[in-house]
N, C-alpha and C. Protein backbone atom coordinates (compact mmCIF):
# COMPACT_ATOMS: atom_id res chain seq x y z
N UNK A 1 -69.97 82.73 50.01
CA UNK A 1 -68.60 83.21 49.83
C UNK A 1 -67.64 82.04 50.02
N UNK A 2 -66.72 82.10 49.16
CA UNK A 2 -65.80 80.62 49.27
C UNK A 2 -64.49 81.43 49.83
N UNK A 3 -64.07 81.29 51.26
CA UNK A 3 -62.44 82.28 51.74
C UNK A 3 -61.71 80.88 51.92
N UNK A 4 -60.25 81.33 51.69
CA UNK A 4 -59.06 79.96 51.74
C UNK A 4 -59.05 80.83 53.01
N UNK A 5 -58.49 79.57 54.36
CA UNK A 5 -57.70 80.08 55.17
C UNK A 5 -56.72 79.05 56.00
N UNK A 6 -55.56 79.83 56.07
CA UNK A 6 -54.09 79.14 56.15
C UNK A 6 -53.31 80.26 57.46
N UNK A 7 -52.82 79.07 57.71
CA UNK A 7 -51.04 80.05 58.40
C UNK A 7 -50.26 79.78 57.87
N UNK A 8 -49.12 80.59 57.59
CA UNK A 8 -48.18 80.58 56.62
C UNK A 8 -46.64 81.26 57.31
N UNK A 9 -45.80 80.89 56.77
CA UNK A 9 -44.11 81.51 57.18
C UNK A 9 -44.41 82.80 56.47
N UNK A 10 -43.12 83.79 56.56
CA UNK A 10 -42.56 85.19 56.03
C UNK A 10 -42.58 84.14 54.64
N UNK A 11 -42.14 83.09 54.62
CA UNK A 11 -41.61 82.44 53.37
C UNK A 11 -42.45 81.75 52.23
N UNK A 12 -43.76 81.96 52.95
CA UNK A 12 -45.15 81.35 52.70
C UNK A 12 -44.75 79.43 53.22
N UNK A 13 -44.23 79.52 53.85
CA UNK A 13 -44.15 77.75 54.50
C UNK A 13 -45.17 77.56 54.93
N UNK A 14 -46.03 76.23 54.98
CA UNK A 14 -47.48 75.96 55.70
C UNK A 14 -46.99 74.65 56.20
N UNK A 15 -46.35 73.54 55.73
CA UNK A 15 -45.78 72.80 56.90
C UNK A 15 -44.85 72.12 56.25
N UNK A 16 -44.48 70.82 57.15
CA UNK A 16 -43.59 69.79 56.71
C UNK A 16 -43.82 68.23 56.93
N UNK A 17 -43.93 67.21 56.23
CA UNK A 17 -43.85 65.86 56.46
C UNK A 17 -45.76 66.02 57.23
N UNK A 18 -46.76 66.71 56.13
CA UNK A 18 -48.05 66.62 56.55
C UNK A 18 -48.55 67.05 58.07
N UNK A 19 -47.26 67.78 58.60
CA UNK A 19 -47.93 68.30 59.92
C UNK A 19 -47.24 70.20 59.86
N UNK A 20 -48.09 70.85 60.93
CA UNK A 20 -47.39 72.08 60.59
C UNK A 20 -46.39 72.38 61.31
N UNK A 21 -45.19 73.06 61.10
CA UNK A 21 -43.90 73.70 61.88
C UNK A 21 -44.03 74.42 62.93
N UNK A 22 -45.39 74.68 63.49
CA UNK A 22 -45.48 75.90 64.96
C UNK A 22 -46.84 75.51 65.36
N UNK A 23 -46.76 75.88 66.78
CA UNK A 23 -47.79 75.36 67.36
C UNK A 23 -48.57 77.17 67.61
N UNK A 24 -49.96 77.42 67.39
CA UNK A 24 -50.05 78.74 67.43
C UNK A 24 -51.35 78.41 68.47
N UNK A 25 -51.63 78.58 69.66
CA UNK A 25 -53.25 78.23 70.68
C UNK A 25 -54.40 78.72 69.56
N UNK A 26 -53.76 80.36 69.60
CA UNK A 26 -54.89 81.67 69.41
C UNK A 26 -55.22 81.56 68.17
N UNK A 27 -54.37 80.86 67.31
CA UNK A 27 -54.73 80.46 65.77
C UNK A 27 -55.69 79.52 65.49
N UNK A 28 -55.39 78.79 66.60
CA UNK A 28 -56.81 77.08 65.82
C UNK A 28 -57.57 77.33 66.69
N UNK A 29 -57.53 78.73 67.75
CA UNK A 29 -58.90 78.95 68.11
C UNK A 29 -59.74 80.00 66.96
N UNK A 30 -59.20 80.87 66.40
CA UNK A 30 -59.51 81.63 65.39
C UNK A 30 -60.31 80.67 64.44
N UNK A 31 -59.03 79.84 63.81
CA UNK A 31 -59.60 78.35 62.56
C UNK A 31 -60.65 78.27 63.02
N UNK A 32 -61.39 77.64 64.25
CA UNK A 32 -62.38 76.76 65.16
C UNK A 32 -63.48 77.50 64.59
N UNK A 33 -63.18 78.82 65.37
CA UNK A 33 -64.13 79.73 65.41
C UNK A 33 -65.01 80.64 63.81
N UNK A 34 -64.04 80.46 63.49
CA UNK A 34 -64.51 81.06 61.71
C UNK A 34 -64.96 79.72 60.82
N UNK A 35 -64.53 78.59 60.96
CA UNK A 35 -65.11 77.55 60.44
C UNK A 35 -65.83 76.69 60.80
N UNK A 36 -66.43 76.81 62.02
CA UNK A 36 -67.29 75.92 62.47
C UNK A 36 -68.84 76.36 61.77
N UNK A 37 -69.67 74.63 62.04
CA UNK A 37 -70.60 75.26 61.27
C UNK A 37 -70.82 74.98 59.66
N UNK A 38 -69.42 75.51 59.44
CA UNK A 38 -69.41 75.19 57.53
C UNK A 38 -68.97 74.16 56.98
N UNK A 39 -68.55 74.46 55.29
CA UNK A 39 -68.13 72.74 54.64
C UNK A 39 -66.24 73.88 54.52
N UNK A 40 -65.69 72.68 54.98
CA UNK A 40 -64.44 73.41 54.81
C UNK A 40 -63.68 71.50 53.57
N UNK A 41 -63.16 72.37 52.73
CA UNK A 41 -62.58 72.05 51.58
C UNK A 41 -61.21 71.40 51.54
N UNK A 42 -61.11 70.56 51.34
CA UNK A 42 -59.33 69.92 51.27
C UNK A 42 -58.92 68.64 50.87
N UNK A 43 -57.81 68.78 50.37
CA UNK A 43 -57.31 67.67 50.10
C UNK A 43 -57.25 66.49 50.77
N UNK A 44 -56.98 65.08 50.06
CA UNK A 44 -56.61 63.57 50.98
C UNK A 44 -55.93 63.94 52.18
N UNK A 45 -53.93 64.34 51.62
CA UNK A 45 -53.79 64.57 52.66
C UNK A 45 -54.07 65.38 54.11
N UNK A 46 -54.45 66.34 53.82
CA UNK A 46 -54.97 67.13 54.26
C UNK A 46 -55.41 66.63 55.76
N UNK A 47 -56.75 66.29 54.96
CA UNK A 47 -57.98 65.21 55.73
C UNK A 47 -57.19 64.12 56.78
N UNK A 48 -56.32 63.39 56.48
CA UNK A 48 -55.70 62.37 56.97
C UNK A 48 -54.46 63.10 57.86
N UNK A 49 -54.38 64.24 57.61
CA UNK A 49 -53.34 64.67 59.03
C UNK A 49 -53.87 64.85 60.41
N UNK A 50 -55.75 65.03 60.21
CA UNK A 50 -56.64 65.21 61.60
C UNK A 50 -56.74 63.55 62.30
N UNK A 51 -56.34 64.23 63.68
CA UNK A 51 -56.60 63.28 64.42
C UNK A 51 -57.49 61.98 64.40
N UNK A 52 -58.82 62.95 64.37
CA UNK A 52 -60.74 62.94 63.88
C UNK A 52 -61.47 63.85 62.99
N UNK A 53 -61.94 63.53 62.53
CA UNK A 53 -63.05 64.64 62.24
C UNK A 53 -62.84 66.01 63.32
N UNK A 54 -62.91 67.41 62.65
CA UNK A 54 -63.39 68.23 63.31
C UNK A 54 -64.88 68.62 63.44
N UNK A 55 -65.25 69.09 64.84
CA UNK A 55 -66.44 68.85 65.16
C UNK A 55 -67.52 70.25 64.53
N UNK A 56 -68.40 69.78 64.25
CA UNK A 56 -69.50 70.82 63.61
C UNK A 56 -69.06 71.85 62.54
N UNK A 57 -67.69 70.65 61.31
CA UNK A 57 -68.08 71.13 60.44
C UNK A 57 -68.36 70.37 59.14
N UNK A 58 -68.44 70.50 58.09
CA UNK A 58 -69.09 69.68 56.98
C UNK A 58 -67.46 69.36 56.05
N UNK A 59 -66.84 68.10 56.31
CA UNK A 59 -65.80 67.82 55.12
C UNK A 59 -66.31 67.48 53.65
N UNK A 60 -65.09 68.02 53.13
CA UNK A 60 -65.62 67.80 51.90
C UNK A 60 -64.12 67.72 51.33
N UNK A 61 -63.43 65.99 51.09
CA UNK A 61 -62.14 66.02 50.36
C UNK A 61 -62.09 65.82 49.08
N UNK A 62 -60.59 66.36 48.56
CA UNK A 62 -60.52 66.23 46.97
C UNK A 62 -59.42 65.35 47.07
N UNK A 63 -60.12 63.93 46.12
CA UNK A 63 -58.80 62.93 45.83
C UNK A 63 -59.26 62.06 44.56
N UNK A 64 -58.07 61.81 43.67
CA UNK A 64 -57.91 60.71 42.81
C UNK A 64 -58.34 59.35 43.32
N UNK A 65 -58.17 59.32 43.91
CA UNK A 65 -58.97 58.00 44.94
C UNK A 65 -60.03 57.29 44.42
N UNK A 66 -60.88 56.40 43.57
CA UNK A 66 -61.72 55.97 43.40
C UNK A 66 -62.58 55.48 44.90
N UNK A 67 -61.79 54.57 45.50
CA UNK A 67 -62.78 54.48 46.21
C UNK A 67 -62.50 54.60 47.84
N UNK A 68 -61.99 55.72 47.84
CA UNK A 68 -61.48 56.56 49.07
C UNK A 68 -63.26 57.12 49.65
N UNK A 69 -63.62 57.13 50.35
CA UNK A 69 -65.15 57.22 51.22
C UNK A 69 -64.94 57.10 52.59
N UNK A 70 -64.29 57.85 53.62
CA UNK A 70 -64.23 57.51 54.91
C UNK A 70 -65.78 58.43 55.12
N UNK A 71 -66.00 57.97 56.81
CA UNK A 71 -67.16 57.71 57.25
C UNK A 71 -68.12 59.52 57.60
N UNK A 72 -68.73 60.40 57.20
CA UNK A 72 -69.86 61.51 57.56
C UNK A 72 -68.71 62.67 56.55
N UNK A 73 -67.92 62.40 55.75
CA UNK A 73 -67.13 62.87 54.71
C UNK A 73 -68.04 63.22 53.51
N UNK A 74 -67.86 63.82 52.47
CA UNK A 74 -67.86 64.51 50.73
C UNK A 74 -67.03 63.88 50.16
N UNK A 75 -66.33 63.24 49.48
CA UNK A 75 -65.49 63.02 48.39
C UNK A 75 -65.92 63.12 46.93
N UNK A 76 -64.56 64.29 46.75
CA UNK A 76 -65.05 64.53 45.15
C UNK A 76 -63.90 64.74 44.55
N UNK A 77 -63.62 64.58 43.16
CA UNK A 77 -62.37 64.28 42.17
C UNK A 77 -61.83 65.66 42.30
N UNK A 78 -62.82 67.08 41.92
CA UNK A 78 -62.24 68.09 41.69
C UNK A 78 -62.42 68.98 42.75
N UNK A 79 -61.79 70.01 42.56
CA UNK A 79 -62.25 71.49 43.42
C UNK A 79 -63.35 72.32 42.59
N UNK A 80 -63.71 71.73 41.56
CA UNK A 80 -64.85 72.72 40.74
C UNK A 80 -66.25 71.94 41.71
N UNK A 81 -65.45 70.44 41.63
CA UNK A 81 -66.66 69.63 41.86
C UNK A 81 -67.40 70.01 44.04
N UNK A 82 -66.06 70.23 44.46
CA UNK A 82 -66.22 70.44 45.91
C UNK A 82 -66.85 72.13 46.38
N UNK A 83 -66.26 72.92 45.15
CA UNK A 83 -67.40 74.08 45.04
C UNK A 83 -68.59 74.30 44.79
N UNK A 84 -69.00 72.87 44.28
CA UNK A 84 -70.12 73.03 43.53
C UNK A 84 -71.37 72.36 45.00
N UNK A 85 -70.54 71.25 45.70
CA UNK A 85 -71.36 70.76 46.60
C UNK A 85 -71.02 71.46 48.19
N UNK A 86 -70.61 72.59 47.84
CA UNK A 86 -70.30 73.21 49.20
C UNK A 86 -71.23 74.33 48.73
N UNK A 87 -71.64 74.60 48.08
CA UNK A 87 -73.07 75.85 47.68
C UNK A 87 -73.83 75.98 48.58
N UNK A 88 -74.54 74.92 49.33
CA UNK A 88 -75.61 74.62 50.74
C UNK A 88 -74.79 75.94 51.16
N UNK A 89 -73.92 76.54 51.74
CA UNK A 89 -73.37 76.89 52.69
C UNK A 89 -72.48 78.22 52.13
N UNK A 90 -73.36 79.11 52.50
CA UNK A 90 -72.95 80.71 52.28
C UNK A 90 -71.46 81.20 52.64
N UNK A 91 -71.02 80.17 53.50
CA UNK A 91 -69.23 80.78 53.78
C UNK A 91 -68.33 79.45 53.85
N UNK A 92 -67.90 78.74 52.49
CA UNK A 92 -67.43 77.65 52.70
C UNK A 92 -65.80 77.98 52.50
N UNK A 93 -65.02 77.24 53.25
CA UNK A 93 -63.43 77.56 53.52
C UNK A 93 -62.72 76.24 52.90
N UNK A 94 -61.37 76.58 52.14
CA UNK A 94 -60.63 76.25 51.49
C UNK A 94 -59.53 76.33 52.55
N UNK A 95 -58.97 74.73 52.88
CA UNK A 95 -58.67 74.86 54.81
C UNK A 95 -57.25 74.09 54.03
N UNK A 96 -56.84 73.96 52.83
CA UNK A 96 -55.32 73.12 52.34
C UNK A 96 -55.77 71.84 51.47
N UNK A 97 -54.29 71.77 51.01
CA UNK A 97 -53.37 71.51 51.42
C UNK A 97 -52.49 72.49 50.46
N UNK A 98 -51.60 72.48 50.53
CA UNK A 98 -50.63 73.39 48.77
C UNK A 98 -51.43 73.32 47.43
N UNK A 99 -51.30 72.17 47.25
CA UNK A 99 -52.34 72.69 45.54
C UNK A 99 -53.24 72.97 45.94
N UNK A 100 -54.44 72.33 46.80
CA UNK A 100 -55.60 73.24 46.60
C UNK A 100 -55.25 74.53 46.97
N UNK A 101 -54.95 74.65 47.83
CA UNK A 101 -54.51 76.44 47.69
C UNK A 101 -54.22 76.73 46.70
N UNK A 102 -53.09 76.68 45.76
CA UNK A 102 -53.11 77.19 44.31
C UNK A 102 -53.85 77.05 43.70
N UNK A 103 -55.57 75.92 43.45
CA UNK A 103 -56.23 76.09 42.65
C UNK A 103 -57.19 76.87 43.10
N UNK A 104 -57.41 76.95 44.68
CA UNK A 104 -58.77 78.14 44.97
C UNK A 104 -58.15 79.15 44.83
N UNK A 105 -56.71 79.92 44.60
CA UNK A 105 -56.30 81.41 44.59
C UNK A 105 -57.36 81.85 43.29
N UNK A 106 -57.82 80.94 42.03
CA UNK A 106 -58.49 81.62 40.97
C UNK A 106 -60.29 81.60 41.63
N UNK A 107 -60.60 80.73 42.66
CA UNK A 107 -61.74 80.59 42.93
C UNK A 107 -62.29 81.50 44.09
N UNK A 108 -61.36 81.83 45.20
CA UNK A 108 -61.93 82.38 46.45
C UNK A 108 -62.43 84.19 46.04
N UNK A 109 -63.11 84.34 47.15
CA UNK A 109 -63.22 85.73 47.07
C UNK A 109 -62.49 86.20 48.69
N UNK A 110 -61.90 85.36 49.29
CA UNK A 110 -61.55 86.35 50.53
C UNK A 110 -60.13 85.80 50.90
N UNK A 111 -59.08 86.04 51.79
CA UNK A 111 -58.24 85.16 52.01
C UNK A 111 -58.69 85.35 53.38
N UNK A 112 -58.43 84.12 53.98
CA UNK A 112 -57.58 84.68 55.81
C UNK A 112 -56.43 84.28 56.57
N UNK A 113 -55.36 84.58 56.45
CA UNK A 113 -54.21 84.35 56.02
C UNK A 113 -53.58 84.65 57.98
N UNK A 114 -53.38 83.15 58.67
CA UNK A 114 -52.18 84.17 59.73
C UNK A 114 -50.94 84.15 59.20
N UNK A 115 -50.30 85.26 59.35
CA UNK A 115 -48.68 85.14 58.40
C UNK A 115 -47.95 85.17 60.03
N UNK A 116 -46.79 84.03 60.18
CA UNK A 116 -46.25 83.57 61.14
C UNK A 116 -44.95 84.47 60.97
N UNK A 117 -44.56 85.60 61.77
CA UNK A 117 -43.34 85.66 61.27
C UNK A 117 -42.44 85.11 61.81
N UNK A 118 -41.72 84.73 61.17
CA UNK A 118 -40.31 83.61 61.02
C UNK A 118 -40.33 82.96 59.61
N UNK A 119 -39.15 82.49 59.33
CA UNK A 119 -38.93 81.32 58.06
C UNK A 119 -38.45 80.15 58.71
N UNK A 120 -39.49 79.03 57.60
CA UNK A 120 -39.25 77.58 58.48
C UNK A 120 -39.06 76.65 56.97
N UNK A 121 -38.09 76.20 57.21
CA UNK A 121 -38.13 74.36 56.36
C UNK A 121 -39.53 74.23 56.37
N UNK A 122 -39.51 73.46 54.42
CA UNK A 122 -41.25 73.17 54.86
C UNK A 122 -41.24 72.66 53.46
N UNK A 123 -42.26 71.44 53.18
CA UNK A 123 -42.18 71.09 51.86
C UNK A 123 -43.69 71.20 51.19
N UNK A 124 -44.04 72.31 52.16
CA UNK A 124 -45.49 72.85 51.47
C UNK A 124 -46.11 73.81 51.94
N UNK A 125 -45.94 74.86 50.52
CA UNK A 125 -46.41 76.21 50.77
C UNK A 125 -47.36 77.16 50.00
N UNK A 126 -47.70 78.18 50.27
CA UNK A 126 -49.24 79.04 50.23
C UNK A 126 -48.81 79.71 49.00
N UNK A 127 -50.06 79.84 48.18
CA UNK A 127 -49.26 80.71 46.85
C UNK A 127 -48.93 82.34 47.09
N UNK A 128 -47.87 82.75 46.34
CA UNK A 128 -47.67 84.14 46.91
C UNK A 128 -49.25 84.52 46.61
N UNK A 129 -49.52 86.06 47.07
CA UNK A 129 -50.85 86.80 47.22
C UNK A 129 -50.56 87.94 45.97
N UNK A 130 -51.17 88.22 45.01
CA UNK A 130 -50.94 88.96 43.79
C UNK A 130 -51.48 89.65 44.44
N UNK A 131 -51.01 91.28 44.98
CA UNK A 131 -51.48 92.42 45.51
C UNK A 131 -52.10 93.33 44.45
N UNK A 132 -52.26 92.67 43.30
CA UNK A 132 -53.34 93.61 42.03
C UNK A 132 -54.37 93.13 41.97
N UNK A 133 -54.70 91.38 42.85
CA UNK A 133 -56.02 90.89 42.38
C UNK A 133 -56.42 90.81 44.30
N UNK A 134 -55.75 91.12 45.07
CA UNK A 134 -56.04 90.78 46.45
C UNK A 134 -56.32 92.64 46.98
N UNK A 135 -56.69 92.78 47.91
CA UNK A 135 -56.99 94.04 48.85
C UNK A 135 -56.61 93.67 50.04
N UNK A 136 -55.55 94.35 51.14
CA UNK A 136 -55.45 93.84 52.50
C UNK A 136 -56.93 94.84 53.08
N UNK A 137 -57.86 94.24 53.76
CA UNK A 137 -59.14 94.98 54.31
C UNK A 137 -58.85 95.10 55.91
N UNK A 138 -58.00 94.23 56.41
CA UNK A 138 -57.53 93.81 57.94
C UNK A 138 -56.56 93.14 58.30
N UNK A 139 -56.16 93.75 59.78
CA UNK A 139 -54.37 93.40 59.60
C UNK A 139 -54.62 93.65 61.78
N UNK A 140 -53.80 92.21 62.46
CA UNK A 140 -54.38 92.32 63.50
C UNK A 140 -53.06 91.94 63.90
N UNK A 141 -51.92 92.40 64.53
CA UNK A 141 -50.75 92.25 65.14
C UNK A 141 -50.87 91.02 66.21
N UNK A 142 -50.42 89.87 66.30
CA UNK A 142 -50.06 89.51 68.23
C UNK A 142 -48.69 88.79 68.18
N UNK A 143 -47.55 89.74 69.41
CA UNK A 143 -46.53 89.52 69.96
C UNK A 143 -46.46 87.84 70.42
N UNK A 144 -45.68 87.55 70.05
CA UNK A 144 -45.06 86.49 71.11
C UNK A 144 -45.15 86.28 72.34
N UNK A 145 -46.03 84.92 72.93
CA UNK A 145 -45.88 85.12 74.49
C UNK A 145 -45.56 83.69 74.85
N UNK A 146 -46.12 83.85 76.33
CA UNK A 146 -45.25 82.41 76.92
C UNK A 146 -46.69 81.50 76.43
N UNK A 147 -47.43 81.47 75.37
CA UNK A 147 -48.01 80.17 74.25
C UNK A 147 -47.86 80.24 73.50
N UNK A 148 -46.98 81.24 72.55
CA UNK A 148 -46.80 81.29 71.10
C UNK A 148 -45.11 81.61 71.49
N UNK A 149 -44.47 80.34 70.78
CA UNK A 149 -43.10 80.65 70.37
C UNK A 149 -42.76 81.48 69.26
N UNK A 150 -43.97 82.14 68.32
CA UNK A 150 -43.50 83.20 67.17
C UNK A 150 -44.75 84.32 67.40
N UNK A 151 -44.30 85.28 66.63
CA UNK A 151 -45.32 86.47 66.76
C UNK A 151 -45.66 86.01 65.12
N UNK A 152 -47.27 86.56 65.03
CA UNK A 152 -47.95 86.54 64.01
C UNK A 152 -49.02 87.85 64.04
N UNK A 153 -49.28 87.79 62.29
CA UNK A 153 -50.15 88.57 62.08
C UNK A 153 -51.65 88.45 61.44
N UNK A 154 -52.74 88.57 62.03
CA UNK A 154 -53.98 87.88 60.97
C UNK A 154 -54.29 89.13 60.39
N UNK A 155 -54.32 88.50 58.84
CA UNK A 155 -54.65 89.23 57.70
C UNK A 155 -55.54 88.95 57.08
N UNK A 156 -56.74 89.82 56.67
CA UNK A 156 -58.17 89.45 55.48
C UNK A 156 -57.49 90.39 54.40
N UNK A 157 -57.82 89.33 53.36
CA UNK A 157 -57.90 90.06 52.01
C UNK A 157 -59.06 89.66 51.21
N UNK A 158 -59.69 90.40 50.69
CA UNK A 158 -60.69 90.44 49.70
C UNK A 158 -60.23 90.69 48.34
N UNK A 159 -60.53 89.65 47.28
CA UNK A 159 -60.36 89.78 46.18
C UNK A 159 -61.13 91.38 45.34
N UNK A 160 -60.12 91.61 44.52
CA UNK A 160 -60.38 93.88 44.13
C UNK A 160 -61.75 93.16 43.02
């Protein structure tokens, strides 16, 4: 199964200047936890906003780059091509940046979407969700507390 998964504004914002607008704990423990293990999918920039490598999972970036090759990485030109070598792996995730998100919306079969509510400045964002080709299957409320400066909601959608 190939699922994109993102946090996103009310506005679909995902961040600004290659980093994201909110700090969420319970979210990149969620990310951690659902993608570890697998080949998670993304763009140059993308790739180059992590600190390091994240641990125990399989990268796999998409760049124009000829000879872009950093070190226990995938590099491949396309997203047909990064689908094609993420196959090994029964649940591979489509983890950003803006376009690839717009090009896996025709490829994924699942979303997992935290929707942040608030609207934020942001010069890169999630494609709207066509509610004729998406299904909401799960919908998980959490309030605002003293570690999350916004309340959010995690949402699965499965392509109909």
């Amino acid at each position: 199964m190939l699922t994109m998964i993102a946090a996103a504004a009310e506005n679909n914002a995902l961040g600004k200047d290659n980093d994201l607008v909110w700090h969420l704990p319970d979210d990149f423990k969620r990310f951690k936890l659902l993608t570890s293990g697998h080949y998670i999918i993304m763009g140059r920039k993308t790739f180059e906003s992590f600190p390091k490598l994240l641990p125990n999972r399989t990268h796999v970036i998409i760049t124009r780059q000829k000879d872009y090759n950093p070190d226990n990485t995938i590099v491949v030109g396309s997203l047909e091509e990064a689908i094609r070598v993420s196959k090994l792996d029964d649940q591979a995730f489509i983890i950003g940046g803006g376009e690839i998100y717009k090009m896996g919306m025709d490829h994924a079969e699942r979303i997992e979407l935290t929707r942040v509510h608030g609207e934020f400045e942001a010069d890169t964002h999630f494609p709207e969700i066509d509610e004729r080709k998406w299904k909401l299957v799960k919908e998980e409320f959490h309030e605002k507390d003293e570690k999350h400066d916004y309340s959010f909601t995690y949402l699965t959608y499965d392509r109909k």
